[in-house]
C-alpha atoms as a PDB file:
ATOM      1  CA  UNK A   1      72.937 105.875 101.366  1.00  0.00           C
ATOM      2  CA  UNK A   2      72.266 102.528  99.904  1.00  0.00           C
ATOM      3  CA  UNK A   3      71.514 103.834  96.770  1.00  0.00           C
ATOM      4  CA  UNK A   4      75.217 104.150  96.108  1.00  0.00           C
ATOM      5  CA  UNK A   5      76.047 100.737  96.563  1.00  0.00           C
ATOM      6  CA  UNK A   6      73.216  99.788  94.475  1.00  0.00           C
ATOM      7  CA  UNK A   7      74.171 101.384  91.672  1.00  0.00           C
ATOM      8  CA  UNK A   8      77.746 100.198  91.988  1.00  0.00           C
ATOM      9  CA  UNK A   9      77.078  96.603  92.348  1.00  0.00           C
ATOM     10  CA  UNK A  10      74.553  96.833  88.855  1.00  0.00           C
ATOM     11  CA  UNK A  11      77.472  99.083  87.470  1.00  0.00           C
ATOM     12  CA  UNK A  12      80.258  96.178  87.968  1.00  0.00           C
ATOM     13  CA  UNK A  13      77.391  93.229  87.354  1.00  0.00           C
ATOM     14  CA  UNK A  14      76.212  94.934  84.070  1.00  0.00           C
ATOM     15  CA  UNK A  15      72.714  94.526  85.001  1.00  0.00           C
ATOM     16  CA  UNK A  16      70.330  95.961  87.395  1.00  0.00           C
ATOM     17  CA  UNK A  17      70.126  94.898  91.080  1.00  0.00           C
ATOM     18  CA  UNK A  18      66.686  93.585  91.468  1.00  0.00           C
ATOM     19  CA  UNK A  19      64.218  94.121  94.528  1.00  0.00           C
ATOM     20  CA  UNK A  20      65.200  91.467  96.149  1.00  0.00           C
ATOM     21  CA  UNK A  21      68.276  91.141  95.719  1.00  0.00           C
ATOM     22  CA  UNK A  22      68.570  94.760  96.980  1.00  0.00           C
ATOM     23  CA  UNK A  23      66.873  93.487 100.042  1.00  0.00           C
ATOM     24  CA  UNK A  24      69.570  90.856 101.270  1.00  0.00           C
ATOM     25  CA  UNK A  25      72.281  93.299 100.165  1.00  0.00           C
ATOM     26  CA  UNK A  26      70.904  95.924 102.085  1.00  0.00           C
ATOM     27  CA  UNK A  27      70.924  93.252 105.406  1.00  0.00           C
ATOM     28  CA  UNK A  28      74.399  92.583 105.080  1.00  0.00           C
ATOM     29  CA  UNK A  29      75.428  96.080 105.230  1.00  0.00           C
ATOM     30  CA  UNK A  30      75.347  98.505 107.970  1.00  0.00           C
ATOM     31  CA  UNK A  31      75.727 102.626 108.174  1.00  0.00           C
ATOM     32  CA  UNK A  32      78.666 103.746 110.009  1.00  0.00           C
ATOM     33  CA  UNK A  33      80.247 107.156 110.401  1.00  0.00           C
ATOM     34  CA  UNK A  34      83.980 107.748 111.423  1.00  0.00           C
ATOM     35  CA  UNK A  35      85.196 111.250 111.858  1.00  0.00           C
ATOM     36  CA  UNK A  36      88.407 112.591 110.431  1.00  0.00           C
ATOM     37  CA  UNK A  37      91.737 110.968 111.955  1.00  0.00           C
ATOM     38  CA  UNK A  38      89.105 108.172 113.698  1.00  0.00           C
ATOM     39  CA  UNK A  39      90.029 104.659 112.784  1.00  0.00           C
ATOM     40  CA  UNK A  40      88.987 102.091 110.652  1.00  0.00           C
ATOM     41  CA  UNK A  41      91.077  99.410 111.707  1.00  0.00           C
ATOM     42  CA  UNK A  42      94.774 100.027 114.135  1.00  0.00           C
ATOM     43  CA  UNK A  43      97.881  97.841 113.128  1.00  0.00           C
ATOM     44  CA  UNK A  44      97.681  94.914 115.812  1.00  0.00           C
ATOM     45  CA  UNK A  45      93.539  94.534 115.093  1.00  0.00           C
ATOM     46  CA  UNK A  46      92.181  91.630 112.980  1.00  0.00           C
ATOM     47  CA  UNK A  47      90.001  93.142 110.479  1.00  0.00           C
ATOM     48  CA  UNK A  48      86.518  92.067 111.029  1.00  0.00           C
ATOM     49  CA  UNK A  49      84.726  94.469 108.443  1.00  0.00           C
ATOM     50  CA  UNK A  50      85.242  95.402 104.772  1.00  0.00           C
ATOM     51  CA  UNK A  51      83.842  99.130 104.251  1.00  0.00           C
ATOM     52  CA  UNK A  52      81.839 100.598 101.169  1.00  0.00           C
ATOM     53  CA  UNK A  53      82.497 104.598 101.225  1.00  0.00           C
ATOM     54  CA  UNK A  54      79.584 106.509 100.341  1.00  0.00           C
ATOM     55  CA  UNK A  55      81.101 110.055 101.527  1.00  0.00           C
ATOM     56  CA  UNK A  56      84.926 110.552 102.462  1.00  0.00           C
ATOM     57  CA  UNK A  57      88.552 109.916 101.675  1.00  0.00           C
ATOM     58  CA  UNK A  58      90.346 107.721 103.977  1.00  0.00           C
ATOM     59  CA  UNK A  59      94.014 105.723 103.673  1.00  0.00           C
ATOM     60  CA  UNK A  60      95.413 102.381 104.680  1.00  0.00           C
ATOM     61  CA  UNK A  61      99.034 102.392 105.810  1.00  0.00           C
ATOM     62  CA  UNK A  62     101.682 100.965 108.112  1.00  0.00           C
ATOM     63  CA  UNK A  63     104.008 102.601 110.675  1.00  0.00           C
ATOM     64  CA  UNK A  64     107.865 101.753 110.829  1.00  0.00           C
ATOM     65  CA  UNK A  65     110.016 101.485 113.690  1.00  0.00           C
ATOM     66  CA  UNK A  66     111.507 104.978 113.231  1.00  0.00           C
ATOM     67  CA  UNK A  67     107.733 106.359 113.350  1.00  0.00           C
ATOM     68  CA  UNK A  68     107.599 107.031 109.518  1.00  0.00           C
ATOM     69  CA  UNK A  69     104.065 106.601 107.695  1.00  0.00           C
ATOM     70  CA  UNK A  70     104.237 104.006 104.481  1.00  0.00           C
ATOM     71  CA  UNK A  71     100.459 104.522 102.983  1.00  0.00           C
ATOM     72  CA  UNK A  72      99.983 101.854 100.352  1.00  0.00           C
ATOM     73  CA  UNK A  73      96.215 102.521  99.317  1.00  0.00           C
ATOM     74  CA  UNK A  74      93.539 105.586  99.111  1.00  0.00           C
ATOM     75  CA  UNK A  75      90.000 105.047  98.759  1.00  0.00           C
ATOM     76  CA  UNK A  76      87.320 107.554  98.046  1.00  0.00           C
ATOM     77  CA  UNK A  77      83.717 107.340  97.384  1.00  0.00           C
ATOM     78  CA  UNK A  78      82.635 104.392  95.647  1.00  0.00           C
ATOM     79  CA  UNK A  79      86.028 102.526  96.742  1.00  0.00           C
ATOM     80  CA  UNK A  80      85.893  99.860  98.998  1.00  0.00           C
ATOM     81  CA  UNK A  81      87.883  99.797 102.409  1.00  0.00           C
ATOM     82  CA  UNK A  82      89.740  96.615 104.571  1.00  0.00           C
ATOM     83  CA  UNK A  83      92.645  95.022 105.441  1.00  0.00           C
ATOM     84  CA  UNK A  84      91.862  92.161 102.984  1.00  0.00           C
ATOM     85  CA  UNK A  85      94.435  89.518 104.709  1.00  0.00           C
ATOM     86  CA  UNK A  86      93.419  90.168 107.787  1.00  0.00           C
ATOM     87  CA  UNK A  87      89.403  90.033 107.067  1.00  0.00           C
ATOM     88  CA  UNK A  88      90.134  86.926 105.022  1.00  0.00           C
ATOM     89  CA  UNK A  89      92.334  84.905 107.073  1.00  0.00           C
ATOM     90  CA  UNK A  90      91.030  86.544 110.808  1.00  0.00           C
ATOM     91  CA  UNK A  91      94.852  87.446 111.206  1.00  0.00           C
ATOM     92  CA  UNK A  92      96.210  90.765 113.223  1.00  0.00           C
ATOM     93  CA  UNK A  93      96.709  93.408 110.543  1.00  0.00           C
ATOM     94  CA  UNK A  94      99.865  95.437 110.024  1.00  0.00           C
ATOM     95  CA  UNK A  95      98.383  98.170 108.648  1.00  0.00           C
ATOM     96  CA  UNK A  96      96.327 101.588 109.963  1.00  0.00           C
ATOM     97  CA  UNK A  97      93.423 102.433 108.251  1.00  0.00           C
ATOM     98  CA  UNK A  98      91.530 105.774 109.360  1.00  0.00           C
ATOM     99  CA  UNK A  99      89.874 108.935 107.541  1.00  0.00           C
ATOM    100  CA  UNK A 100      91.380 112.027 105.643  1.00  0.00           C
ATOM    101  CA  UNK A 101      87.888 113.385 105.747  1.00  0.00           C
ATOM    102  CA  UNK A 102      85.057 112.416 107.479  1.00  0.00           C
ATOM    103  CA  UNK A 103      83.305 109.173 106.144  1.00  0.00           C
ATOM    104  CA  UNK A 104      79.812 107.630 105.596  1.00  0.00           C
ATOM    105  CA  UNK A 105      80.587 104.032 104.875  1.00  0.00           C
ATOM    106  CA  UNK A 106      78.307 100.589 104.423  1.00  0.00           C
ATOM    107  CA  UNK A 107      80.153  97.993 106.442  1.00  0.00           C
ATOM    108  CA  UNK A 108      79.624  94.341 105.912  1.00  0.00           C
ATOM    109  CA  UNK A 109      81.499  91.146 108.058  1.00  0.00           C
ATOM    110  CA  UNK A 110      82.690  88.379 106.393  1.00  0.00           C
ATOM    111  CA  UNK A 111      80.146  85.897 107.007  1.00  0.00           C
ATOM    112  CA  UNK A 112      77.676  88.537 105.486  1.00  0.00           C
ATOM    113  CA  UNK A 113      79.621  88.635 102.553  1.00  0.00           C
ATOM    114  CA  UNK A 114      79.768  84.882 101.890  1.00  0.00           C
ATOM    115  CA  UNK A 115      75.785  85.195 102.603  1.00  0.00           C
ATOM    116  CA  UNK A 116      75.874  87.322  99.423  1.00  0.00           C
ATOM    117  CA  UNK A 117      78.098  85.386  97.577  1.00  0.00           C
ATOM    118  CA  UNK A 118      75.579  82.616  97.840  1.00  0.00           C
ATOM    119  CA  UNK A 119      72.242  84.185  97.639  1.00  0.00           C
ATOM    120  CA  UNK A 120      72.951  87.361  94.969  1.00  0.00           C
ATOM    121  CA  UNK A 121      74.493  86.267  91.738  1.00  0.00           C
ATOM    122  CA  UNK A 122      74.856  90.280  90.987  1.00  0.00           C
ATOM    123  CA  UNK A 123      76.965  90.686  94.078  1.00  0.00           C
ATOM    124  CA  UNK A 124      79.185  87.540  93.229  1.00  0.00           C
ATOM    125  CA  UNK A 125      79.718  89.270  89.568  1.00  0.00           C
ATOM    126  CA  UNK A 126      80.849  92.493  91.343  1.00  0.00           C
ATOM    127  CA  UNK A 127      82.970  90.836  93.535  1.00  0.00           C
ATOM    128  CA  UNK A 128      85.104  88.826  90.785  1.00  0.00           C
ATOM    129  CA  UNK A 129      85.511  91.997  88.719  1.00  0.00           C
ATOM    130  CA  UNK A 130      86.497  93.724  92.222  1.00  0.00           C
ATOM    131  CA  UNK A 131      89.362  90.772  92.708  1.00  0.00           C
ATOM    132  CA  UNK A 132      90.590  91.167  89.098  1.00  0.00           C
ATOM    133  CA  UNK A 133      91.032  94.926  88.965  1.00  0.00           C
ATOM    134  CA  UNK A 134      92.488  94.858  92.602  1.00  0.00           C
ATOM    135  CA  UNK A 135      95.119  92.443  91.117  1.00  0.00           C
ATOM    136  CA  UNK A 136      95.698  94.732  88.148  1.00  0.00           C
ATOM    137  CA  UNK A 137      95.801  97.289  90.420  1.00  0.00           C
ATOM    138  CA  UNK A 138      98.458  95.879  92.458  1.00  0.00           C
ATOM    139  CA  UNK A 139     100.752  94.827  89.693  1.00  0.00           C
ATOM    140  CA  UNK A 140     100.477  97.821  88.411  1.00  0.00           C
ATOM    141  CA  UNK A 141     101.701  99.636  91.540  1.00  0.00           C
ATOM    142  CA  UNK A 142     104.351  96.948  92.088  1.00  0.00           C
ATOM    143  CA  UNK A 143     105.322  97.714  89.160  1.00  0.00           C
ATOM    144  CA  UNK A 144     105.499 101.314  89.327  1.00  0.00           C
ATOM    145  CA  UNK A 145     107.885 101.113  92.552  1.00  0.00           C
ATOM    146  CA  UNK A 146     110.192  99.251  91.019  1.00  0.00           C
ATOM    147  CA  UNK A 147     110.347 100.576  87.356  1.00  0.00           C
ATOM    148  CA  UNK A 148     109.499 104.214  87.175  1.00  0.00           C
ATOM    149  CA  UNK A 149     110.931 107.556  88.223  1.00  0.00           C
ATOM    150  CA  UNK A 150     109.562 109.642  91.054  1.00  0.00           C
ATOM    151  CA  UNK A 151     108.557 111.778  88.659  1.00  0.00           C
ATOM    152  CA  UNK A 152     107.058 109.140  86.282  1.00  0.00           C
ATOM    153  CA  UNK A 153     104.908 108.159  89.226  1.00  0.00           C
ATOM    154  CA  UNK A 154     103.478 111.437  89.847  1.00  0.00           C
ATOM    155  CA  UNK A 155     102.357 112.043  86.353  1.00  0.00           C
ATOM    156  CA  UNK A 156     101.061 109.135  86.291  1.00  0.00           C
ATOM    157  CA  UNK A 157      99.005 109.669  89.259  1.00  0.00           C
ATOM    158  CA  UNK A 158      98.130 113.090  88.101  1.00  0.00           C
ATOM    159  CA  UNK A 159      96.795 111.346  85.156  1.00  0.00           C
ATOM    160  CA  UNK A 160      95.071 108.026  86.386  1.00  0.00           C
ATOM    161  CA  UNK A 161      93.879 109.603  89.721  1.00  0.00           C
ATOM    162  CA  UNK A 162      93.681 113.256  89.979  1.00  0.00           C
ATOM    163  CA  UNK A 163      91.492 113.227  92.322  1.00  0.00           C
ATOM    164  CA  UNK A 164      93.639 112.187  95.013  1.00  0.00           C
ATOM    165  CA  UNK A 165      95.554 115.441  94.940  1.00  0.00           C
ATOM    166  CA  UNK A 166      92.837 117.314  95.409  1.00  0.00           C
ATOM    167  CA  UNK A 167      91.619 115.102  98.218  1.00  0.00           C
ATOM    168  CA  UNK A 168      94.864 114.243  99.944  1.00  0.00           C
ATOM    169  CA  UNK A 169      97.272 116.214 102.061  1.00  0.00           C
ATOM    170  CA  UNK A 170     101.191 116.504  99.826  1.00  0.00           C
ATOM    171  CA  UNK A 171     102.617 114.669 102.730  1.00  0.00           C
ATOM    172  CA  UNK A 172     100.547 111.781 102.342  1.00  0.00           C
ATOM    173  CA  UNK A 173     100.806 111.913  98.253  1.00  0.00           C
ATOM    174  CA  UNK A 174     104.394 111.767  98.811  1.00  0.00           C
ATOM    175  CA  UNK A 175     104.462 108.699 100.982  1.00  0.00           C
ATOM    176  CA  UNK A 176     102.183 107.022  98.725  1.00  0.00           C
ATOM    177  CA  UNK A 177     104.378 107.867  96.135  1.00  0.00           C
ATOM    178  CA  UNK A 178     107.621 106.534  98.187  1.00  0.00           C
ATOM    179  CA  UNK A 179     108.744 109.771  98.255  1.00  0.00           C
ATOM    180  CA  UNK A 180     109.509 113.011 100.325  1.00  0.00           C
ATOM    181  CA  UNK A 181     107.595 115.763 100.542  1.00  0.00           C
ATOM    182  CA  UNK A 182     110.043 118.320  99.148  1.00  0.00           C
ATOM    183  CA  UNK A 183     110.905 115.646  96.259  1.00  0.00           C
ATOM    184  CA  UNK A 184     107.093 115.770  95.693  1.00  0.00           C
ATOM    185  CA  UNK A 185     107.377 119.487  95.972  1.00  0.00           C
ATOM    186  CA  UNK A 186     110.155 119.709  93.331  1.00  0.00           C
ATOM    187  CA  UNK A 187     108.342 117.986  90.985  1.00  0.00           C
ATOM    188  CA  UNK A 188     104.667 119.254  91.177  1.00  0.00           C
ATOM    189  CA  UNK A 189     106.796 122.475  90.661  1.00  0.00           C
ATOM    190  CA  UNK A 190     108.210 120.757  87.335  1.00  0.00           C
ATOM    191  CA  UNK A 191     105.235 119.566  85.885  1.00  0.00           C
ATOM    192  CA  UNK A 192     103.310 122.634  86.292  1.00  0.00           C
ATOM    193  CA  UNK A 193     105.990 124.483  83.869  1.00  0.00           C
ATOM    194  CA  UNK A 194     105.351 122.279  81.362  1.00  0.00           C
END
């Protein structure tokens, strides 16, 4: 199980993880299993771990007042999981986080992290990269919502992360997309002709 996070953290460091290292990473990281629909973390809940998925598909997302699902972020193996606001600044989340499918995850606290930060100059590497292409990320998907078509968004989804469509329920790929389902429906239809 650790293996996974091994290699990932000498992926994003561009160097191998050595023993030791791989001993204080492995300290700061425990197994946990959560079973499909368990949760994660409920709106309401500070966030007090960040998650490494080894197995599973799980979403984060928040819950308006007419009931309606908004899901903002998918992870799948080798993605990591959290309420980052709330884990960083020990404030009650907005957002649900729970799994699609069931998970095998590493989880860490915060004060393990920073443990790593200062003892494993691998893990600090990782991390940085993480930050920066969670901030590309973001624009990107800021972008997206505010630029592109419905239809723009799921090809472009279909192209950066098919994966997810094979993984996730329509429903939920249409309210990631900002969309409804028979919108979503329509256009799958569409794109399929081509």
């Amino acid at each position: 199980m650790y293996d996974a996070l091994r290699k990932y953290v000498s992926d994003y460091a561009g160097a191998p993880v050595s023993d030791g290292e791989f001993e204080l990473i492995k300290e700061a990281f425990t197994p946990k299993k959560i079973r499909k629909k368990q949760y994660f973390l409920q709106a309401g809940d500070v966030c007090k771990y960040i998650g490494f998925i080894v197995k599973g598909a799980m979403r984060q997302y928040s819950v308006d007042d007419k009931g309606m699902e908004h899901i903002i972020f998918f992870a799948i193996e080798n993605w990591w999981v959290s309420d980052r606001e709330s884990f960083t600044m020990l404030t009650p989340s907005r957002f649900n986080i729970d799994a699609v499918e069931d998970c095998e995850l590493l989880i860490s606290t915060s004060e393990k992290m920073q443990q790593l930060v200062s003892n494993v100059p691998s893990f600090t590497k990782m991390l940085s990269l993480l930050d920066q292409r969670h901030s590309f990320a973001t624009q990107k998907r800021i972008h997206a919502s505010i630029s592109m078509t419905a239809e723009d968004r799921f090809l472009d989804l279909l192209q950066n992360k098919p994966a997810f469509l094979q993984r996730f329920p329509q429903n939920m790929i249409a309210s990631y997309l900002g969309i409804s389902p028979e919108t979503l429906s329509r256009i799958r239809k569409k794109a399929l002709l081509k």
